[in-house]
Protein backbone atom coordinates (compact mmCIF):
# COMPACT_ATOMS: atom_id res chain seq x y z
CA UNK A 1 0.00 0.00 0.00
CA UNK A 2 2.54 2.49 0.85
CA UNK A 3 4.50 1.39 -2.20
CA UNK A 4 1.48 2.03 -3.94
CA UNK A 5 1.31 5.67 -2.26
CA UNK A 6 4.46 6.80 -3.34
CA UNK A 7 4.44 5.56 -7.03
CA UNK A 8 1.16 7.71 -7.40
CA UNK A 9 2.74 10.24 -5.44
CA UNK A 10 5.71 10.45 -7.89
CA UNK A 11 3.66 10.23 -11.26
CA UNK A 12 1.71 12.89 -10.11
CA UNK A 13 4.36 15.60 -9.32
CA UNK A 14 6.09 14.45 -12.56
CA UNK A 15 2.46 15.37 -14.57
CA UNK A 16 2.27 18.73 -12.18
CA UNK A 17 5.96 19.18 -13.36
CA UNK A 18 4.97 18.30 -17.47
CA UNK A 19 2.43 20.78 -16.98
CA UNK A 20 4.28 23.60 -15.68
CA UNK A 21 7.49 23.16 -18.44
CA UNK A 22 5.35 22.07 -21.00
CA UNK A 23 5.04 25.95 -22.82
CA UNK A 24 8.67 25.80 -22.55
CA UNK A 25 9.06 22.23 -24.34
CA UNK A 26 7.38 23.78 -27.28
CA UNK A 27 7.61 26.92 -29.88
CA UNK A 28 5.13 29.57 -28.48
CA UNK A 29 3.18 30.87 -31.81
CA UNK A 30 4.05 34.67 -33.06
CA UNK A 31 1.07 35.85 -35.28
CA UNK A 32 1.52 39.76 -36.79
CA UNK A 33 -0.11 41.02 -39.88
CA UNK A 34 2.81 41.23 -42.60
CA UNK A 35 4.41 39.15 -45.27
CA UNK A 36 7.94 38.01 -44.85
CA UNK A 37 10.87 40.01 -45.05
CA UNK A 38 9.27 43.07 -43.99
CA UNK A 39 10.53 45.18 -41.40
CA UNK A 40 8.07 43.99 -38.60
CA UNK A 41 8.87 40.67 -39.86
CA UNK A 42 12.68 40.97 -39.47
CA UNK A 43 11.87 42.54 -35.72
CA UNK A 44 10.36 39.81 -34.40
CA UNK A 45 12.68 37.26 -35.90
CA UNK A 46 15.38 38.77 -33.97
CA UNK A 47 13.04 38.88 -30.76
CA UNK A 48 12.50 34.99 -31.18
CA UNK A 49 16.36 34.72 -31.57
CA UNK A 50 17.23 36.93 -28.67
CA UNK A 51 14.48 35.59 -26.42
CA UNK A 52 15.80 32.06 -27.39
CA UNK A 53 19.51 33.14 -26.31
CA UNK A 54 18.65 34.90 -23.25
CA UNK A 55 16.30 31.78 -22.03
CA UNK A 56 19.56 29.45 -22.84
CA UNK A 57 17.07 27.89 -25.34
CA UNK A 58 14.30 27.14 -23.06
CA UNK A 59 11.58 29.91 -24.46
CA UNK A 60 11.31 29.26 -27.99
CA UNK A 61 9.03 30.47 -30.82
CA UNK A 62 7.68 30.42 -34.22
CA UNK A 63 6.90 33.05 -36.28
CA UNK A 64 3.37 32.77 -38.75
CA UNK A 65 3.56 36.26 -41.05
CA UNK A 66 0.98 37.75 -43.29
CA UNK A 67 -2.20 36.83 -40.87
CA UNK A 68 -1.45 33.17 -41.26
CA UNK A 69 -3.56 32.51 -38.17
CA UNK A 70 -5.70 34.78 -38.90
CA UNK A 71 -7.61 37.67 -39.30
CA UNK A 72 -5.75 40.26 -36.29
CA UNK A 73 -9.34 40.68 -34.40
CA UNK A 74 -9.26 36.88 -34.63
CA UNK A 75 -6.13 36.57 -33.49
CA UNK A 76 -6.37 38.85 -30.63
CA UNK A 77 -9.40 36.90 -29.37
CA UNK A 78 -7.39 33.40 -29.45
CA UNK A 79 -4.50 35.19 -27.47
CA UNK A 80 -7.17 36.61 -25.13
CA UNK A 81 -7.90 32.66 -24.93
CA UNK A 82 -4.53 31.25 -24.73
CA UNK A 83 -4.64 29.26 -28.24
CA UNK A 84 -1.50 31.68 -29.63
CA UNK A 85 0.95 32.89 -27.13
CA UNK A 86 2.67 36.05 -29.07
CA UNK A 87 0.94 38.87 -32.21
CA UNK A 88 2.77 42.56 -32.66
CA UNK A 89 -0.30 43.77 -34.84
CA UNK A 90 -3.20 47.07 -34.51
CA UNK A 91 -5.54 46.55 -31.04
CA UNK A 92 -8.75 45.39 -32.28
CA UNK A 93 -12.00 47.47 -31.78
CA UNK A 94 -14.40 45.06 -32.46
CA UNK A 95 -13.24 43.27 -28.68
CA UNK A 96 -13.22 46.68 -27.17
CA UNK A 97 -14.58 49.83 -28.63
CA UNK A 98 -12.76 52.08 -26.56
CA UNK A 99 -9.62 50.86 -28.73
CA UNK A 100 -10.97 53.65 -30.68
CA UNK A 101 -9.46 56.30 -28.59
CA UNK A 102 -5.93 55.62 -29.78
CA UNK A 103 -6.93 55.47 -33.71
CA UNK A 104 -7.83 59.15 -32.88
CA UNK A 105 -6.91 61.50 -35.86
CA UNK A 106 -4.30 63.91 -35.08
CA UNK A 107 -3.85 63.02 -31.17
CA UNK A 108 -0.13 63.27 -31.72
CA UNK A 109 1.28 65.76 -34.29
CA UNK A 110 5.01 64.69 -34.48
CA UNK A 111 7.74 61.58 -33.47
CA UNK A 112 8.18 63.75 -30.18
CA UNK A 113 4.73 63.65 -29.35
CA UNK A 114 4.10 60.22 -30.40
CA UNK A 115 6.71 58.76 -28.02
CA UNK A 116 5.89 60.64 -24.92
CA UNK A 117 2.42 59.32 -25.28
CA UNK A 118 3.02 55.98 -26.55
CA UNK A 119 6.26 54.81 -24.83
CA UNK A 120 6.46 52.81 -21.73
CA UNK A 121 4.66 54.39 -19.09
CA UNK A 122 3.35 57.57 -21.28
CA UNK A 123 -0.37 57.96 -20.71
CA UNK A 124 -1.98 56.45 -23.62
CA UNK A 125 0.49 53.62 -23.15
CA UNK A 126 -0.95 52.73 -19.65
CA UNK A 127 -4.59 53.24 -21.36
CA UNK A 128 -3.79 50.64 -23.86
CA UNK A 129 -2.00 48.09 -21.27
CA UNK A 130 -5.07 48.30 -19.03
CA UNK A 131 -7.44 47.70 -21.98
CA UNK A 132 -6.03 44.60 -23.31
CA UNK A 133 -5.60 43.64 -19.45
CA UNK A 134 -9.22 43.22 -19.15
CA UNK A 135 -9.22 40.63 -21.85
CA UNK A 136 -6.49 38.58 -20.32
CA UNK A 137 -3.52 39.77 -22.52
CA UNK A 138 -0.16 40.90 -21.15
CA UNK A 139 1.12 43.96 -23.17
CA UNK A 140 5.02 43.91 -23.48
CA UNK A 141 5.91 46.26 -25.84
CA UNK A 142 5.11 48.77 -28.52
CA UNK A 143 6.20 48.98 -32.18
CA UNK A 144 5.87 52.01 -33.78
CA UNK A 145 4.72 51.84 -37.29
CA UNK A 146 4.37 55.44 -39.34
CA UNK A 147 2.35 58.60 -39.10
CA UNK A 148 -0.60 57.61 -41.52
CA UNK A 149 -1.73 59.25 -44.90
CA UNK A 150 -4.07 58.69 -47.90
CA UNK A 151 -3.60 56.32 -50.97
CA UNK A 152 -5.33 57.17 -54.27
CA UNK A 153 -5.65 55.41 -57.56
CA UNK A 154 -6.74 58.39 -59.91
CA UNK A 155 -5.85 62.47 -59.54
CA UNK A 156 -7.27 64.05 -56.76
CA UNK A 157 -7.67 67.96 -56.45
CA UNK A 158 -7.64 70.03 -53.38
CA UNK A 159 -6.37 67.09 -51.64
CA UNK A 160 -5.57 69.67 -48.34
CA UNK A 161 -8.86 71.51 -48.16
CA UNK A 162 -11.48 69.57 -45.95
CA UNK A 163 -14.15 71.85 -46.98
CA UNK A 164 -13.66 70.64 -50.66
CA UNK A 165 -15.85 67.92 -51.94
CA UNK A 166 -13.20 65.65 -53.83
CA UNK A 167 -16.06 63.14 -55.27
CA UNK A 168 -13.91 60.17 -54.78
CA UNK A 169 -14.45 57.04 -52.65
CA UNK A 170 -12.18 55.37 -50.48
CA UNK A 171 -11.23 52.54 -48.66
CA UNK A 172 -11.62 52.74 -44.75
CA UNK A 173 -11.33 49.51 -42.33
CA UNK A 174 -14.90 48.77 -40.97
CA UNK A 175 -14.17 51.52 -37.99
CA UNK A 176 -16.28 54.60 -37.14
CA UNK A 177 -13.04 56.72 -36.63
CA UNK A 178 -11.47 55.78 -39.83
CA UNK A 179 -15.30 56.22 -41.43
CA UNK A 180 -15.71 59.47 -40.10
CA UNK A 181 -11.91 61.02 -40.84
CA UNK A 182 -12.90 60.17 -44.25
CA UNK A 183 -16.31 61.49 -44.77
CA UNK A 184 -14.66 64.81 -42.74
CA UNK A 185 -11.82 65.26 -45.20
CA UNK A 186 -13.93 65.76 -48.15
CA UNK A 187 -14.03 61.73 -49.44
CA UNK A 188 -16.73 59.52 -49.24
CA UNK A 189 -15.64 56.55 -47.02
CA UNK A 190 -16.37 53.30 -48.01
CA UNK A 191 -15.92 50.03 -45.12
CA UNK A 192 -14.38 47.36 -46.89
CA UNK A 193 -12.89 44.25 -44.92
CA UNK A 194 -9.23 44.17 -45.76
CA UNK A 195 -8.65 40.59 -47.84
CA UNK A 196 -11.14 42.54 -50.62
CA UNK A 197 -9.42 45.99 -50.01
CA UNK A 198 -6.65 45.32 -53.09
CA UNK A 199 -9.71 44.30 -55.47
CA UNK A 200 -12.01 47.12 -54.92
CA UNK A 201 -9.55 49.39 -55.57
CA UNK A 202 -7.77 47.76 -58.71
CA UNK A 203 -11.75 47.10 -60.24
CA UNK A 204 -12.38 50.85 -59.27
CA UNK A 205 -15.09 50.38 -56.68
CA UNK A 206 -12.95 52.73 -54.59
CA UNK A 207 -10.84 55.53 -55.49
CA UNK A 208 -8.02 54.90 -53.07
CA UNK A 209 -7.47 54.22 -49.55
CA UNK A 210 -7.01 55.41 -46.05
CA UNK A 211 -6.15 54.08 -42.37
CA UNK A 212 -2.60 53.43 -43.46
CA UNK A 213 0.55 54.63 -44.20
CA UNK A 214 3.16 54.59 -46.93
CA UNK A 215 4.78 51.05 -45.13
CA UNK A 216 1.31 49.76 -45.49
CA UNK A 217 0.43 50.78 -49.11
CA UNK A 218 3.85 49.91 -50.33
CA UNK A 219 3.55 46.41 -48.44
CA UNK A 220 -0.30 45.53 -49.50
CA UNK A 221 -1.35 48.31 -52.46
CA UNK A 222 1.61 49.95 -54.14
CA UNK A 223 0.15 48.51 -57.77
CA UNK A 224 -2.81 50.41 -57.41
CA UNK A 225 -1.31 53.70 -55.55
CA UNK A 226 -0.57 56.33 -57.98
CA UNK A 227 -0.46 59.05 -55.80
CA UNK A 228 0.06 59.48 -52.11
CA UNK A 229 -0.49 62.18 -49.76
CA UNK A 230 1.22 61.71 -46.74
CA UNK A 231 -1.30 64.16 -44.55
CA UNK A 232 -0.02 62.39 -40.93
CA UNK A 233 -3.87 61.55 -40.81
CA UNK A 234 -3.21 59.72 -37.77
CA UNK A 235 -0.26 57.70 -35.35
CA UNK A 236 -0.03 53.67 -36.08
CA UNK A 237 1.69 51.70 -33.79
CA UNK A 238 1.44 48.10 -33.09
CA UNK A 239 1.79 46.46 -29.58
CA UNK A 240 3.80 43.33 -28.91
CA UNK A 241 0.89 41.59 -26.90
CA UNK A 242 0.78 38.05 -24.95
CA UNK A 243 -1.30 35.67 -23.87
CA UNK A 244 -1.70 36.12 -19.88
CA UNK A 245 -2.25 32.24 -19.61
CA UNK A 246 1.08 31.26 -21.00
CA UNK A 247 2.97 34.45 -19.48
CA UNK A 248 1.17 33.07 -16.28
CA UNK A 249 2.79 29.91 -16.63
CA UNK A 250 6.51 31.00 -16.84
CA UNK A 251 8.90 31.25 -14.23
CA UNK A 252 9.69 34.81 -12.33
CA UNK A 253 13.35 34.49 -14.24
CA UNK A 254 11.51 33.63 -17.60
CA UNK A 255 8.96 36.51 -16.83
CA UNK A 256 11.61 39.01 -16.35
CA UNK A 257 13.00 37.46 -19.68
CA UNK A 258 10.44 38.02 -22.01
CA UNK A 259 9.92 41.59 -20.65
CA UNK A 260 13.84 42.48 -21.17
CA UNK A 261 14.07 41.14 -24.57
CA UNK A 262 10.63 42.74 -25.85
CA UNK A 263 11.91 46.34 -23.94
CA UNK A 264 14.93 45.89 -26.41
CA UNK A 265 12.60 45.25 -29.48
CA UNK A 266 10.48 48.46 -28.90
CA UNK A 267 13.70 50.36 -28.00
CA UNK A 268 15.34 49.30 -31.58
CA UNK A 269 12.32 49.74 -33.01
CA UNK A 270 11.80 53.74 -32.01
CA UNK A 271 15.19 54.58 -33.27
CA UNK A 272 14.32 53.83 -36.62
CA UNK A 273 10.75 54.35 -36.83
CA UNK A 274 10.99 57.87 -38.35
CA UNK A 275 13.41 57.20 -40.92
CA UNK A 276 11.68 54.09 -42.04
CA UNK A 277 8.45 56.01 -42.82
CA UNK A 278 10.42 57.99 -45.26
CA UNK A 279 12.19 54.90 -46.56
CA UNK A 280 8.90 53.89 -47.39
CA UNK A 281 7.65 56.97 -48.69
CA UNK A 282 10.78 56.93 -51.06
CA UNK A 283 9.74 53.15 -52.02
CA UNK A 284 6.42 54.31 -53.26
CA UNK A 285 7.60 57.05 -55.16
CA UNK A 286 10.63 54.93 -56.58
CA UNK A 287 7.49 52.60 -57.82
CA UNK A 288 5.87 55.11 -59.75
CA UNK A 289 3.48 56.74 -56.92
CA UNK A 290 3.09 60.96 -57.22
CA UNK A 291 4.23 62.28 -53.60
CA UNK A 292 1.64 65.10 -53.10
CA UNK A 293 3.00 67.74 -51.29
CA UNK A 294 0.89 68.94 -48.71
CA UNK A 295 1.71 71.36 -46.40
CA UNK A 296 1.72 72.44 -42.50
CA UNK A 297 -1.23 75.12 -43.16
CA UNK A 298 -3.21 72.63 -45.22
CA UNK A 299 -2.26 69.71 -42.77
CA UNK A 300 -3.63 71.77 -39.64
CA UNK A 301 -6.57 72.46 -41.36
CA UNK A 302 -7.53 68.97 -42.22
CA UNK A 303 -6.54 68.65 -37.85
CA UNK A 304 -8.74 71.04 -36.89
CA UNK A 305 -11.26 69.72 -38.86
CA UNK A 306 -10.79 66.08 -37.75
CA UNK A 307 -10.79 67.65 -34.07
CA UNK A 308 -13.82 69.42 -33.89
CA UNK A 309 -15.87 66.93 -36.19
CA UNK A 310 -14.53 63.20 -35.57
CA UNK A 311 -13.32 63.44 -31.88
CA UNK A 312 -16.89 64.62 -30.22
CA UNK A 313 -18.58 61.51 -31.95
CA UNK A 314 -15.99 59.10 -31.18
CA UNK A 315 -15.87 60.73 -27.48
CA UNK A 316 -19.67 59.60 -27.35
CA UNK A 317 -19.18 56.28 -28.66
CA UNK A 318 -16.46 55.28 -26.17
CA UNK A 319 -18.13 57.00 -23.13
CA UNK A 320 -17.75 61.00 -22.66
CA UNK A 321 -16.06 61.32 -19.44
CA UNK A 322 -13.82 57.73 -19.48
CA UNK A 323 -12.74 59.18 -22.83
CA UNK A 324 -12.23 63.22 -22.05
CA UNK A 325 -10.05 62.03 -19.14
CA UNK A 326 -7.94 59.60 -21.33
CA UNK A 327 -7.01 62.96 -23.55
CA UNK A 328 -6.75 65.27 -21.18
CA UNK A 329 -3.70 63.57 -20.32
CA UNK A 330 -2.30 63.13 -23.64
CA UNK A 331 1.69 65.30 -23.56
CA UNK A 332 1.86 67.94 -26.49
């Protein structure tokens, strides 16, 4: 009998022990939302490497590109669930509304601006950390992407005066901010889901495109972007997001691990952030795209306008005085 006792005994601390190595004994999955070789792509490869050499090979990963597990609101719903342990990709509104606040237009004006509000421990930061809290996600890091503009497939005139109807429809992700920027600006916004964004612009159901930036239009539209205005419509930046279950399940020394190695990954990323947006700017062009100029008067109009038109609805929509407070404390 006690023989008996202590075999169980033993087969069930080594199970308890299976258990609590077993996300070590196997690659953790990295979802984000672009094809290979691009620069996000290349980031997180060296995050998997580093996070590999600092565990001494314990914490390993694999990386799926190009929303191979998914759509990114999917995929932020099966990290919320613990079915993929890592995505770097946009917060999705469709789990939270209030995501909204961040896809603001003009909330930050310039790189300055952008990363005392979005760096760790800047006040939108610890809005966006508390948000994906509530859905059981641990946010590690932040990856800066570009200070958005507007993709178009034909001429467009008066491209900087909001008060201009331009008669041309584009493209906007199904998301009341993005809807409303558009309809603002002078365009007529159309919501199209992204995997038919390409088509309806190459078939001519919409004019062009906005929500992105010139990374985004050279990575998913630059054969149907013949001109780009790069009116800094809004701030993208992606957040290096995990599943609470499987940070959960790590050790204290693994923990402190995964934070170090994804600090380093949004610290790399900031220092080249900037320039990259004009590397891709410069890839568009080299591609054929017309550069509009556009400038600071005609930018701050198209602000102003955003401001007093987009924000008070928005405000509404993600409660009043939860939302007022969030942007009261937003650093100029």
């Amino acid at each position: 009998m006690k023989k008996h006792f202590v075999i169980s005994a033993l087969v069930l601390l080594a199970s308890v022990s299976m258990l609590a190595g077993s996300i070590q004994a196997r690659a953790m999955k990295i979802s984000h939302v672009r094809p290979q070789g691009t620069a996000i792509d290349k980031d997180l490869h060296w995050f998997s490497d580093t996070l590999k050499e600092a565990s001494a090979g314990k914490l390993k990963t694999k990386i799926y590109p190009a929303n191979a597990l998914g759509d990114y609101t999917i995929v932020q719903e099966r990290v919320s669930l613990g079915a993929i342990s890592f995505a770097c990709q946009p917060p999705s509104t469709a789990a939270d509304k209030r995501f909204q606040l961040i896809y603001f237009p003009y909330i930050v004006e310039n790189w300055r601006q952008a990363r005392d509000n979005y760096g760790p421990g800047a006040p939108l930061r610890k809005v966006v950390e508390g948000l994906y809290a509530e859905q059981n996600i641990h946010m590690i890091a932040a990856w800066p992407v570009y200070f958005g503009g507007i993709s178009f497939n034909k001429e467009v005139k008066d491209y900087g005066n909001p008060d201009v109807s331009k008669g041309l429809k584009v493209r906007v992700q199904p998301m009341k901010t993005f809807q409303l920027l558009a309809d603002t600006s002078g365009y007529l916004g159309t919501p199209i889901p992204f995997s038919d964004a390409f088509t309806a612009v190459q078939t001519g159901v919409v004019d062009g495109v906005i929500g992105s930036g010139a990374e985004g239009y050279y990575s998913s539209f630059r054969d149907v972007t013949k001109y780009y205005l790069p009116a800094n419509t809004h701030f993208e930046v992606w957040y290096l997001i995990m599943s609470q279950k499987d940070f959960d399940k790590l050790s204290v020394e693994e923990q402190g691990q995964v934070q170090n190695v994804a600090t380093q990954f949004e610290e790399r990323r900031w220092t080249v952030a900037e320039a990259d947006q004009a590397a891709n700017e410069k890839k568009l062009a080299d591609y054929g795209a017309v550069i509009l100029p556009i400038s600071k008067a005609e930018i701050a109009a198209l602000s102003d306008r955003a401001k007093s038109a987009v924000w008070p609805v928005i405000l509404r929509d993600v409660g009043q005085e939860w939302g007022q407070g969030v942007l009261d404390r937003v650093t100029k």
